[in-house]
C-alpha atoms as a PDB file:
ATOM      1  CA  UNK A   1     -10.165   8.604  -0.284  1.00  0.00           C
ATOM      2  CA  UNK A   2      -6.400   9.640  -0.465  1.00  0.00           C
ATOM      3  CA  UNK A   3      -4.021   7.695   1.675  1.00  0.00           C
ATOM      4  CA  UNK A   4      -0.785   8.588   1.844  1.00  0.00           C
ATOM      5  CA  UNK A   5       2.058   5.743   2.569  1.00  0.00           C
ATOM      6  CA  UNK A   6       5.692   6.757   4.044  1.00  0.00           C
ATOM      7  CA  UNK A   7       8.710   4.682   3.909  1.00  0.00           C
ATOM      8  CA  UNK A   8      10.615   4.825   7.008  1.00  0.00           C
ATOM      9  CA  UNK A   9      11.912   1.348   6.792  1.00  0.00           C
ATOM     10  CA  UNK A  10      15.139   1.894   5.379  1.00  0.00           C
ATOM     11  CA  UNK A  11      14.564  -0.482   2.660  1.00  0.00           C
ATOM     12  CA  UNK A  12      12.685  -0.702  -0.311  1.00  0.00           C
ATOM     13  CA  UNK A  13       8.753  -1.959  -0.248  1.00  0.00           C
ATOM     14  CA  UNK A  14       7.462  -3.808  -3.111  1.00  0.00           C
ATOM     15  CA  UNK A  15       3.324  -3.198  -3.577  1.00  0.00           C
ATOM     16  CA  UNK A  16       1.965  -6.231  -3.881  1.00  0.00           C
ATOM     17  CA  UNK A  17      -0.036  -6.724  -7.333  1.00  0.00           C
ATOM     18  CA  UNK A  18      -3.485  -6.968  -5.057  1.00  0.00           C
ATOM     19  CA  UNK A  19      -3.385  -3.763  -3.583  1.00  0.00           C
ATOM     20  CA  UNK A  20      -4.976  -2.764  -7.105  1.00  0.00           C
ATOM     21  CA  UNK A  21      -7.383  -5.489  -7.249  1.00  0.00           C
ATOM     22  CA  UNK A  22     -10.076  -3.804  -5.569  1.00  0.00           C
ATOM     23  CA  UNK A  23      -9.857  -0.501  -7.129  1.00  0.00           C
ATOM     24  CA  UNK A  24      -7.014   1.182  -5.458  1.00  0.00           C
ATOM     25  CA  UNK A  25      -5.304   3.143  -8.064  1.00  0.00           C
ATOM     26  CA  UNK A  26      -1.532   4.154  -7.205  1.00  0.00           C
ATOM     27  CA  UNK A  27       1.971   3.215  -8.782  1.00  0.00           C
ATOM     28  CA  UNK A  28       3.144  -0.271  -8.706  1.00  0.00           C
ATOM     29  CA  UNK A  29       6.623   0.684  -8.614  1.00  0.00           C
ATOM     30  CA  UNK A  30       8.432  -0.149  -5.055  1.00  0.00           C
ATOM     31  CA  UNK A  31       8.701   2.302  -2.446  1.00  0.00           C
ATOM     32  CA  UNK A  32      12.338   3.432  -1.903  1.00  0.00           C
ATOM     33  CA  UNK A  33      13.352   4.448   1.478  1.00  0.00           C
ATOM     34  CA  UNK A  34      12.288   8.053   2.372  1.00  0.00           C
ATOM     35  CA  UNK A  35       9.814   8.348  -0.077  1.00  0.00           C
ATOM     36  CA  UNK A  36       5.724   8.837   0.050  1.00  0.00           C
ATOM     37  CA  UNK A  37       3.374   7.275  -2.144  1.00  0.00           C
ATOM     38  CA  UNK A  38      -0.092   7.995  -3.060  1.00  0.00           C
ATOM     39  CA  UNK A  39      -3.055   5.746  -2.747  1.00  0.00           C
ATOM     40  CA  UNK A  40      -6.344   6.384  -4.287  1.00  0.00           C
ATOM     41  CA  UNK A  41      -9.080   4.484  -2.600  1.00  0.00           C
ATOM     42  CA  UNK A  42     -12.356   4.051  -3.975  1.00  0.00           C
ATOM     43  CA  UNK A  43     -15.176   6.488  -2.118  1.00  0.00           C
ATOM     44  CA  UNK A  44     -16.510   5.042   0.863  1.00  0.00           C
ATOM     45  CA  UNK A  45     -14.268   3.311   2.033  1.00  0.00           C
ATOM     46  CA  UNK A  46     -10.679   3.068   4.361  1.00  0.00           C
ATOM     47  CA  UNK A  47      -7.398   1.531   3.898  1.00  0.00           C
ATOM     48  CA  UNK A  48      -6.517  -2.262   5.953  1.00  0.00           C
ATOM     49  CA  UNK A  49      -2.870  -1.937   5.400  1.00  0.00           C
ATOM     50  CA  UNK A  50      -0.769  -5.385   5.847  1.00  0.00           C
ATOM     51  CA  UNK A  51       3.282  -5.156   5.456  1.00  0.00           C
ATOM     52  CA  UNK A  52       5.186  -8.352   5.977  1.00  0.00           C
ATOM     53  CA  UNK A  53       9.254  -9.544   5.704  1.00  0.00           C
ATOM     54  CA  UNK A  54       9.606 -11.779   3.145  1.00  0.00           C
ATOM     55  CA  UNK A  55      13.211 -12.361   4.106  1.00  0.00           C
ATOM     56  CA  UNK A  56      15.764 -12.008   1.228  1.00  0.00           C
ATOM     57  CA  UNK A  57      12.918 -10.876  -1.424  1.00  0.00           C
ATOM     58  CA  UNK A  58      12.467  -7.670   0.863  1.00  0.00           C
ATOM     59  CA  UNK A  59       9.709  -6.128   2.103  1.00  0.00           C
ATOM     60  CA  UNK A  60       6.082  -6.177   0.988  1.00  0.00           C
ATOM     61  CA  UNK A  61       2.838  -4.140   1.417  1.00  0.00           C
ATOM     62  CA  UNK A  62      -0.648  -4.869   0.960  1.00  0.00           C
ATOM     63  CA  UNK A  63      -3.485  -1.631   0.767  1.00  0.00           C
ATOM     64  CA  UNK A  64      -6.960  -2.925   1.115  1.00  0.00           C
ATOM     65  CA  UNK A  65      -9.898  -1.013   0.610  1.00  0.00           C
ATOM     66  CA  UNK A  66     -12.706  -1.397   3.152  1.00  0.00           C
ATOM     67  CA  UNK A  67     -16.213  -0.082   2.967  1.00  0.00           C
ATOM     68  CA  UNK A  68     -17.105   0.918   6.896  1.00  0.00           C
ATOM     69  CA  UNK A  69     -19.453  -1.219   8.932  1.00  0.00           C
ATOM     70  CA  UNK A  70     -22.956  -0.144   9.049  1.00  0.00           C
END
């Protein structure tokens, strides 16, 4: 699965290192304001996306993949 992230924020969002953990494949890099980035999720499954303020560090984001419920 593709998922797509867009930084409206107005500041830059480091990915934190766990987001490729499970197998999602995408650039580490941080996310500068206005710009998209590309997640590659393992098949099956669906992104659980966390974001959080981690005050003068910035912002962070967190892409999860998650297999659906059967």
């Amino acid at each position: 699965m593709k998922f797509i992230y867009f930084n409206d924020t107005g500041r830059r969002v480091a990915v934190h290192p766990a987001t490729f953990s499970d197998g999602c494949i995408g650039s580490r890099e941080p996310i500068q304001p206005l710009e998209q980035r590309l997640f590659e999720l393992p098949d099956g499954t669906f992104p659980m996306v966390k974001m959080w303020d981690n005050g003068e560090i910035g912002l962070s984001i967190l892409i999860t993949p998650m297999k659906e419920a059967e």
